[in-house]
ModelCIF file with pLDDT and N, C-alpha, C, O atoms, coordinates in Angstrom:
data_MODEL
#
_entry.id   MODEL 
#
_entity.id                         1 
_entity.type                       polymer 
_entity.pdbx_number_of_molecules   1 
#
_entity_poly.entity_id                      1 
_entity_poly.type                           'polypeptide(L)' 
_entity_poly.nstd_linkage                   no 
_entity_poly.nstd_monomer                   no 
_entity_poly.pdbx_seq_one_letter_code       
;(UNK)(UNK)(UNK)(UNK)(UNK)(UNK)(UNK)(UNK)(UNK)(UNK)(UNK)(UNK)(UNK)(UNK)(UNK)(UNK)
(UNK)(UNK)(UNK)(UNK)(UNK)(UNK)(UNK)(UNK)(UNK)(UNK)(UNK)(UNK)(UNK)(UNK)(UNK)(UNK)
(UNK)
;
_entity_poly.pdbx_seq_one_letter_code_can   XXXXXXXXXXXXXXXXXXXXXXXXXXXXXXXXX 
_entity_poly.pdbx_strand_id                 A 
#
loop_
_entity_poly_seq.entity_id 
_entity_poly_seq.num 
_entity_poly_seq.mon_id 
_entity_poly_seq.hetero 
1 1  UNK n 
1 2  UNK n 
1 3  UNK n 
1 4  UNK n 
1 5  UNK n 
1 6  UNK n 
1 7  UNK n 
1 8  UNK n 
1 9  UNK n 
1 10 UNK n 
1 11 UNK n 
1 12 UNK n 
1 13 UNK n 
1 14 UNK n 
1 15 UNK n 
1 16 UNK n 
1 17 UNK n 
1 18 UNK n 
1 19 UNK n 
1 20 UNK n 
1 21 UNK n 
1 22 UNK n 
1 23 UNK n 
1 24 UNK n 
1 25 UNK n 
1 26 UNK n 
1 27 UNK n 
1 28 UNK n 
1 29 UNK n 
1 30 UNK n 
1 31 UNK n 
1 32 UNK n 
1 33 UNK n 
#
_struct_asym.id          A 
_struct_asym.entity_id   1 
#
loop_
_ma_qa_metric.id 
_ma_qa_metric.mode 
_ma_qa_metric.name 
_ma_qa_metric.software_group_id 
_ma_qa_metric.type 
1 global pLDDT . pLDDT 
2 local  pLDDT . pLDDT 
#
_ma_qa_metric_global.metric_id      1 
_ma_qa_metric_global.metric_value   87.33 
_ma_qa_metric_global.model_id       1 
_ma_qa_metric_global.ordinal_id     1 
#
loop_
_ma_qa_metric_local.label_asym_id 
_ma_qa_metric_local.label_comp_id 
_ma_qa_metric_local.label_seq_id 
_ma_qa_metric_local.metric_id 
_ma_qa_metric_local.metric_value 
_ma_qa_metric_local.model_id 
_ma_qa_metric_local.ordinal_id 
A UNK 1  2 93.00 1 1  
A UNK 2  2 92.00 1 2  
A UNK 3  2 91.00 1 3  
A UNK 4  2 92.00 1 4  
A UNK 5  2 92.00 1 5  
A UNK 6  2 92.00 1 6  
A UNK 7  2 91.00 1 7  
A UNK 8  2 91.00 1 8  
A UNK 9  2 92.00 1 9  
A UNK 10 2 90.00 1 10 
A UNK 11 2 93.00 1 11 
A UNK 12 2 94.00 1 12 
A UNK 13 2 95.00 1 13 
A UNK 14 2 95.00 1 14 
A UNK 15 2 95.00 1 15 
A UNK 16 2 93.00 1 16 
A UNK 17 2 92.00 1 17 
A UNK 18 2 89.00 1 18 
A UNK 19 2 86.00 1 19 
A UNK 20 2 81.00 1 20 
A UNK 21 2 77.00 1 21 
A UNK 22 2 69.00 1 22 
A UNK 23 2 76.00 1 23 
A UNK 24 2 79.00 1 24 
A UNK 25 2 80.00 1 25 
A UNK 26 2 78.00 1 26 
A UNK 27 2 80.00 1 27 
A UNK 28 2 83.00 1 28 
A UNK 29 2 85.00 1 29 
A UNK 30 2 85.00 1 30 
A UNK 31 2 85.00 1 31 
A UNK 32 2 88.00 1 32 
A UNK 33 2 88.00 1 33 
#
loop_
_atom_site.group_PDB 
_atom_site.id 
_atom_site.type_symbol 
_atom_site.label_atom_id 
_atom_site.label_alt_id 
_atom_site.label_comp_id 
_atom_site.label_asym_id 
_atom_site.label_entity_id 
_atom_site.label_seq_id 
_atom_site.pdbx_PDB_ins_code 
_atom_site.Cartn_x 
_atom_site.Cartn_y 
_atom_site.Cartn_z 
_atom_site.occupancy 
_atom_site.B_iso_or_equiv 
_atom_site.pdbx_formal_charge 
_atom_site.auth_seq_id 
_atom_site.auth_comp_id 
_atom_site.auth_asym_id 
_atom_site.auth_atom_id 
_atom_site.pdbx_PDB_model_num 
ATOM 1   N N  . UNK A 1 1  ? 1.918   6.507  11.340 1.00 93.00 ? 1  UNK A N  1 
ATOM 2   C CA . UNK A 1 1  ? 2.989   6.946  12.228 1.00 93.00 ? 1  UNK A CA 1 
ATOM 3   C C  . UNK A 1 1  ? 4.271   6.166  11.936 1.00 93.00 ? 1  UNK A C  1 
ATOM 4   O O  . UNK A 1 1  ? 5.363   6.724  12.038 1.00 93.00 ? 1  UNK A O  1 
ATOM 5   N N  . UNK A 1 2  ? 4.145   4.744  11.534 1.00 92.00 ? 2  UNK A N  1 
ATOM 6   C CA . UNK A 1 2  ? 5.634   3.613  11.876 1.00 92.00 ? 2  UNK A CA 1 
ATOM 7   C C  . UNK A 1 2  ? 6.485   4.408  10.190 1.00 92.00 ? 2  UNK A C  1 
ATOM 8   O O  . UNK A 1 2  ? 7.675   4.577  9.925  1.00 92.00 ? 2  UNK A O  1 
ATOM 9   N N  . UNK A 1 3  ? 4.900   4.800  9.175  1.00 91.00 ? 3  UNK A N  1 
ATOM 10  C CA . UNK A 1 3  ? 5.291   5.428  7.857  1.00 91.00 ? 3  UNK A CA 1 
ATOM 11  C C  . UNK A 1 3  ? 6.170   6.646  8.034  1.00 91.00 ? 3  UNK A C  1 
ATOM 12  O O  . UNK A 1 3  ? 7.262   6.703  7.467  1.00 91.00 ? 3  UNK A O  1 
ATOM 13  N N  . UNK A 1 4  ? 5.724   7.622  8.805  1.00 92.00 ? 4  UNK A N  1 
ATOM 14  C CA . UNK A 1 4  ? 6.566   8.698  9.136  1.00 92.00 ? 4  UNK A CA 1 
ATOM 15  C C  . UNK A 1 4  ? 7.845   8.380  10.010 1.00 92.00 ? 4  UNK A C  1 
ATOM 16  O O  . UNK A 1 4  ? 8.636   9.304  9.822  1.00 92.00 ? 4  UNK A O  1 
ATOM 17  N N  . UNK A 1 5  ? 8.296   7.588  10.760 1.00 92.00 ? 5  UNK A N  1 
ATOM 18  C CA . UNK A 1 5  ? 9.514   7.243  11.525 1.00 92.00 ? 5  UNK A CA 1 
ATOM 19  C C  . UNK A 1 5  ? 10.248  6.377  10.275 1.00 92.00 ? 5  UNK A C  1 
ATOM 20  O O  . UNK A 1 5  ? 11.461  6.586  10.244 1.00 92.00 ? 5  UNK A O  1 
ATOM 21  N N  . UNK A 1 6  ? 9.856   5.632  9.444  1.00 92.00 ? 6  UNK A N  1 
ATOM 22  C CA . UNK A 1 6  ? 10.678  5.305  8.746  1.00 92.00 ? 6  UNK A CA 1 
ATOM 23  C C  . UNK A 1 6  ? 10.851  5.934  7.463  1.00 92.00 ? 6  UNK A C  1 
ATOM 24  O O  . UNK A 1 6  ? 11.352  5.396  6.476  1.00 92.00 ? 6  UNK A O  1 
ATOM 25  N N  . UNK A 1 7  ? 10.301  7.382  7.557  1.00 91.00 ? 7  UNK A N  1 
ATOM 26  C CA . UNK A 1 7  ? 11.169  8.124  6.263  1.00 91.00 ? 7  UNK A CA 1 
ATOM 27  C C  . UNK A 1 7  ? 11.662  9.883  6.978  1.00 91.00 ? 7  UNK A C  1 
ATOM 28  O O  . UNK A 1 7  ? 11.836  11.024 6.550  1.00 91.00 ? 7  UNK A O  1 
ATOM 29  N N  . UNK A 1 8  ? 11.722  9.082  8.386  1.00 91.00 ? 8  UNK A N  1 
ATOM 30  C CA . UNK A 1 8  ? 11.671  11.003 9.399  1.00 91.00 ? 8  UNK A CA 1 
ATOM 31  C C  . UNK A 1 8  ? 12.863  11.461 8.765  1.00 91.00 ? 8  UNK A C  1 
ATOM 32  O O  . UNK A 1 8  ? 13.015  12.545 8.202  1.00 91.00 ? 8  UNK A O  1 
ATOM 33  N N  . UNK A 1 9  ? 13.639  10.606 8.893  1.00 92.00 ? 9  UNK A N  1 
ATOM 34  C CA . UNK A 1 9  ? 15.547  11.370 8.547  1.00 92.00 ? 9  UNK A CA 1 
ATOM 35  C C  . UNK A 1 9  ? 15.818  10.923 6.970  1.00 92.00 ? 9  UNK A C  1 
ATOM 36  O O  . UNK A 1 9  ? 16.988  10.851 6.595  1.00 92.00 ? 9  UNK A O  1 
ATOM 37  N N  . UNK A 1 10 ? 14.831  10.648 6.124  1.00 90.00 ? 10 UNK A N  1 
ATOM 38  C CA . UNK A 1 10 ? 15.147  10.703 4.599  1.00 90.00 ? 10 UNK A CA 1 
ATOM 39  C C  . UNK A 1 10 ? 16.029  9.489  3.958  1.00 90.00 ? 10 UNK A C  1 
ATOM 40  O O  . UNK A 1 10 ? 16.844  9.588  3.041  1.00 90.00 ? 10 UNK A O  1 
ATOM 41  N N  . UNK A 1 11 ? 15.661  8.344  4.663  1.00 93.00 ? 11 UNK A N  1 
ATOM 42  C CA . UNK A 1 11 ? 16.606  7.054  4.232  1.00 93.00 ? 11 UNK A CA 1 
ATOM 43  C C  . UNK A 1 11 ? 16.477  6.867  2.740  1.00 93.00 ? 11 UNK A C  1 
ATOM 44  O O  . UNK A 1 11 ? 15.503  7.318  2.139  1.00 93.00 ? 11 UNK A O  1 
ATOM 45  N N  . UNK A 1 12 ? 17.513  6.163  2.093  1.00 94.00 ? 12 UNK A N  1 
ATOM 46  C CA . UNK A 1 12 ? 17.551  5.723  0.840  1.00 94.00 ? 12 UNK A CA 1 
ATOM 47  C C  . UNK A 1 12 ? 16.792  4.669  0.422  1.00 94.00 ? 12 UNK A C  1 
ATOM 48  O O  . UNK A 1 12 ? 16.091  4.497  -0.574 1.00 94.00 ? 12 UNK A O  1 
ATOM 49  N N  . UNK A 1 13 ? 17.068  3.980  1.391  1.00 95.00 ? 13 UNK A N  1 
ATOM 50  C CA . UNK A 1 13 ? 16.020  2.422  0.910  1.00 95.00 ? 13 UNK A CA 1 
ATOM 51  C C  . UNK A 1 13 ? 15.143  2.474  2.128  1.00 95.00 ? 13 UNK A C  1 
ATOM 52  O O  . UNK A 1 13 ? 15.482  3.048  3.163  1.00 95.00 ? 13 UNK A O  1 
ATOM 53  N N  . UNK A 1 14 ? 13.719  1.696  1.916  1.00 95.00 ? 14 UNK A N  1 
ATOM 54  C CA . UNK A 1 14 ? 12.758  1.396  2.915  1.00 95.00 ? 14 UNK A CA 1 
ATOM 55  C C  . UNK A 1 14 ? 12.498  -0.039 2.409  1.00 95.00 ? 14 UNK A C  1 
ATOM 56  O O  . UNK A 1 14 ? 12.311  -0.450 1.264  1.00 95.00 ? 14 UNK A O  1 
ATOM 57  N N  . UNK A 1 15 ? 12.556  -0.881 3.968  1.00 95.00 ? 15 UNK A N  1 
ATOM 58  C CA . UNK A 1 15 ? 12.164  -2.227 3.522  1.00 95.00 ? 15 UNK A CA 1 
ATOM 59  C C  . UNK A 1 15 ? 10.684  -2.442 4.445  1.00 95.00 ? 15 UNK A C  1 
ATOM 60  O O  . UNK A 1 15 ? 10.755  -2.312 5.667  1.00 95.00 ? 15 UNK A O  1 
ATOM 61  N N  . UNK A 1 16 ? 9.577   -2.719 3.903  1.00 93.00 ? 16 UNK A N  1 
ATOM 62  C CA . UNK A 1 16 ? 8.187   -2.643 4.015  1.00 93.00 ? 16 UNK A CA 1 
ATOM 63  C C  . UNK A 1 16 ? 7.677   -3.853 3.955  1.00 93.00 ? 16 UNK A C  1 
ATOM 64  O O  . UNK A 1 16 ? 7.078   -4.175 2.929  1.00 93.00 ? 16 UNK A O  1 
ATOM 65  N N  . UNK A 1 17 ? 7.831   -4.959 5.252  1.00 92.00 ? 17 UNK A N  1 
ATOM 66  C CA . UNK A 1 17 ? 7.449   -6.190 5.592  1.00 92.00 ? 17 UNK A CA 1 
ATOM 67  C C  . UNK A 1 17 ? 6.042   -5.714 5.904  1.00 92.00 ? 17 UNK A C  1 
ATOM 68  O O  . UNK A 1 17 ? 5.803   -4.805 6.700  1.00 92.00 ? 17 UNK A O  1 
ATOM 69  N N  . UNK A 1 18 ? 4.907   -6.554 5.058  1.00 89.00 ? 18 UNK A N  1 
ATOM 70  C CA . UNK A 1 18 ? 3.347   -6.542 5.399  1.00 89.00 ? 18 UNK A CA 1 
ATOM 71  C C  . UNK A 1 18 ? 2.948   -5.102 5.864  1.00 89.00 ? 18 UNK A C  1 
ATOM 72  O O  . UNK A 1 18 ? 2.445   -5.083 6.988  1.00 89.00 ? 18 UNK A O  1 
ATOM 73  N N  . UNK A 1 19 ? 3.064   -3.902 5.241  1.00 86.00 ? 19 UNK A N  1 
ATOM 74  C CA . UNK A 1 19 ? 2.623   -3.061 6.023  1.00 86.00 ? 19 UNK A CA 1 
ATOM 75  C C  . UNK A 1 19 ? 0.912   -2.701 6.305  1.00 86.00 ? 19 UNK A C  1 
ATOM 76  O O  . UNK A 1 19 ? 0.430   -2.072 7.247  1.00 86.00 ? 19 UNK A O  1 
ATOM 77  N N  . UNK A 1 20 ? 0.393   -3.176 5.438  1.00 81.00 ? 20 UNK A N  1 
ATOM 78  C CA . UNK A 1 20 ? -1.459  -3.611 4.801  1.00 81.00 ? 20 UNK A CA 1 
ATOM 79  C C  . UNK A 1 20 ? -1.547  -4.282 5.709  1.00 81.00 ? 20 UNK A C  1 
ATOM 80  O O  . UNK A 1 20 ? -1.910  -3.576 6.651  1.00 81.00 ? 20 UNK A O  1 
ATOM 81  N N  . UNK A 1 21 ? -1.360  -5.790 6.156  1.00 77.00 ? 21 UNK A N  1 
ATOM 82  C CA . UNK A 1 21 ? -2.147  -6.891 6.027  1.00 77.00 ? 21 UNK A CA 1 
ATOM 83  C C  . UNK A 1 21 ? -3.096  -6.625 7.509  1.00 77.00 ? 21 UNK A C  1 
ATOM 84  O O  . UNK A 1 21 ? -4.300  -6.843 7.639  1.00 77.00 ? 21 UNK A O  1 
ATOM 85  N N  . UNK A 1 22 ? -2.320  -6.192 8.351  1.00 69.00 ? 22 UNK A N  1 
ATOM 86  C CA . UNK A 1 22 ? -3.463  -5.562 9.794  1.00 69.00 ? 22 UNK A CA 1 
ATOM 87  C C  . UNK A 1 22 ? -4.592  -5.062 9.143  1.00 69.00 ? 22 UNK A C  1 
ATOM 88  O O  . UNK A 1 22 ? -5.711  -5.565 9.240  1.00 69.00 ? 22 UNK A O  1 
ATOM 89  N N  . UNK A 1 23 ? -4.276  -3.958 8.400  1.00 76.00 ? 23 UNK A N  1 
ATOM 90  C CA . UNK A 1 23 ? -5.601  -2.755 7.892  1.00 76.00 ? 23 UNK A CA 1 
ATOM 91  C C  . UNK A 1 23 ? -6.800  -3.804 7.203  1.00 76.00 ? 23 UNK A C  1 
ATOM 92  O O  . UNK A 1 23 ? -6.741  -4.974 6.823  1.00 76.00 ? 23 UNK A O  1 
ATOM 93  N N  . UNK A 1 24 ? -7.894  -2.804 7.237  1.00 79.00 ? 24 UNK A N  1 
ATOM 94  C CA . UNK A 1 24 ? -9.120  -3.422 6.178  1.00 79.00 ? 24 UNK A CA 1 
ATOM 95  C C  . UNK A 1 24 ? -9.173  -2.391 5.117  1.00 79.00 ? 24 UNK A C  1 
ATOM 96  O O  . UNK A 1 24 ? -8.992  -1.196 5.353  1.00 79.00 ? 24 UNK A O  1 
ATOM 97  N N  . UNK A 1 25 ? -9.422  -2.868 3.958  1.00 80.00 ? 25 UNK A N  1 
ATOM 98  C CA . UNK A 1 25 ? -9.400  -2.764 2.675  1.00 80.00 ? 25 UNK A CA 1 
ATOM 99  C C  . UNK A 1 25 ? -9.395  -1.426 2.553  1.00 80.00 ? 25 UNK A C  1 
ATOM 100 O O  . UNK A 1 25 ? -8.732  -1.277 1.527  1.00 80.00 ? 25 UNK A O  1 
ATOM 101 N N  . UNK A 1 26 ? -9.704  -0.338 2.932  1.00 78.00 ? 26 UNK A N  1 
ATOM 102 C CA . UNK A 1 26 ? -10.158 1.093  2.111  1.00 78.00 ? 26 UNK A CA 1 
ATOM 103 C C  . UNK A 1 26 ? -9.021  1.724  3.022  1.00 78.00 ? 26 UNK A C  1 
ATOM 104 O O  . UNK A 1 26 ? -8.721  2.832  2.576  1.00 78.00 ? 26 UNK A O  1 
ATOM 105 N N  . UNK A 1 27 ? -8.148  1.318  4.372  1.00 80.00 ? 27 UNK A N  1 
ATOM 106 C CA . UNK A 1 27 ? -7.248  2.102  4.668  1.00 80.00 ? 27 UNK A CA 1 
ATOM 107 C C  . UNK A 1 27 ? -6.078  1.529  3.858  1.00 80.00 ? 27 UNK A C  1 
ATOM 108 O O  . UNK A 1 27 ? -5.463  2.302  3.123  1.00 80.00 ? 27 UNK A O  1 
ATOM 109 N N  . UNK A 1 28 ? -5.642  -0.040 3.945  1.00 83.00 ? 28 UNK A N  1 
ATOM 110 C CA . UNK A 1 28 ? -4.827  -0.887 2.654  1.00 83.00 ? 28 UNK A CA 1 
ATOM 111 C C  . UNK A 1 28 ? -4.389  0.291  1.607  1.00 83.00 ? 28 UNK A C  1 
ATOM 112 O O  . UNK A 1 28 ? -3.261  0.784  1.603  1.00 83.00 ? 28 UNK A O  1 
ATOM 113 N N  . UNK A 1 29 ? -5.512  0.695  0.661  1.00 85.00 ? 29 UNK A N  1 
ATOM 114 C CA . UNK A 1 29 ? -4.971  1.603  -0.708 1.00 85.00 ? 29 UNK A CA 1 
ATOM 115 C C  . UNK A 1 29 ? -4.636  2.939  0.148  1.00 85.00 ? 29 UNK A C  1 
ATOM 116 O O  . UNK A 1 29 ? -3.500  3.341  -0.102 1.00 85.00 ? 29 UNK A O  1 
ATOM 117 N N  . UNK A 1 30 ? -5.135  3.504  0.824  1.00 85.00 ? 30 UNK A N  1 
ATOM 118 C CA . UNK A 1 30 ? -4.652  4.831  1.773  1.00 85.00 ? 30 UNK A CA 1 
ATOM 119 C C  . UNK A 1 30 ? -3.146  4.825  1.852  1.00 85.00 ? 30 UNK A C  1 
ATOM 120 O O  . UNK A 1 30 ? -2.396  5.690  1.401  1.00 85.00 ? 30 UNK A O  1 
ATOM 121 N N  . UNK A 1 31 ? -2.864  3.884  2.398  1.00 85.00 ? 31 UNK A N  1 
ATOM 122 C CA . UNK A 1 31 ? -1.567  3.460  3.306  1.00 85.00 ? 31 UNK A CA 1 
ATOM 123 C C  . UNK A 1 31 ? -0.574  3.292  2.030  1.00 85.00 ? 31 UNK A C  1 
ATOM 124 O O  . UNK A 1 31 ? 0.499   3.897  2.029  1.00 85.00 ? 31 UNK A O  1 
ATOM 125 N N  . UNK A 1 32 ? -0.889  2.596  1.125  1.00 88.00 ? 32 UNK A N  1 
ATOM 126 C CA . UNK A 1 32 ? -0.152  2.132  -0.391 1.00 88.00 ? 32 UNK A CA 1 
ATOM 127 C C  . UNK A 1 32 ? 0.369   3.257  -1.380 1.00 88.00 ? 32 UNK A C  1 
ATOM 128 O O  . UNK A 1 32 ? 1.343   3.331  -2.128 1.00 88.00 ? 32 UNK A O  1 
ATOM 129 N N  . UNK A 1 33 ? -0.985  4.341  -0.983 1.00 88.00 ? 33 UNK A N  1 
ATOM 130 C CA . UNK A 1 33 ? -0.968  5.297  -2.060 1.00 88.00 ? 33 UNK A CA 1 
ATOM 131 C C  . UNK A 1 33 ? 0.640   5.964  -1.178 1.00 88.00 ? 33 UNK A C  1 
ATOM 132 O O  . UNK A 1 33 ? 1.251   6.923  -1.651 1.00 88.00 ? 33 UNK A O  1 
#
């Protein structure tokens, strides 16, 4: 969801402080891909 609000209106740059480190491992690459 925080992924979709920060590309809702099509920004140029995204700055992506820890967005993994909450998740466990198999959502991590989900989230990355």
């Amino acid at each position: 969801i925080v992924l979709a609000l920060a590309f809702c209106c099509e920004p140029r740059v995204v700055i992506a402080d820890e967005p993994t480190t909450a998740l466990d491992v198999s959502v991590q690459a989900q989230v990355i891909d």
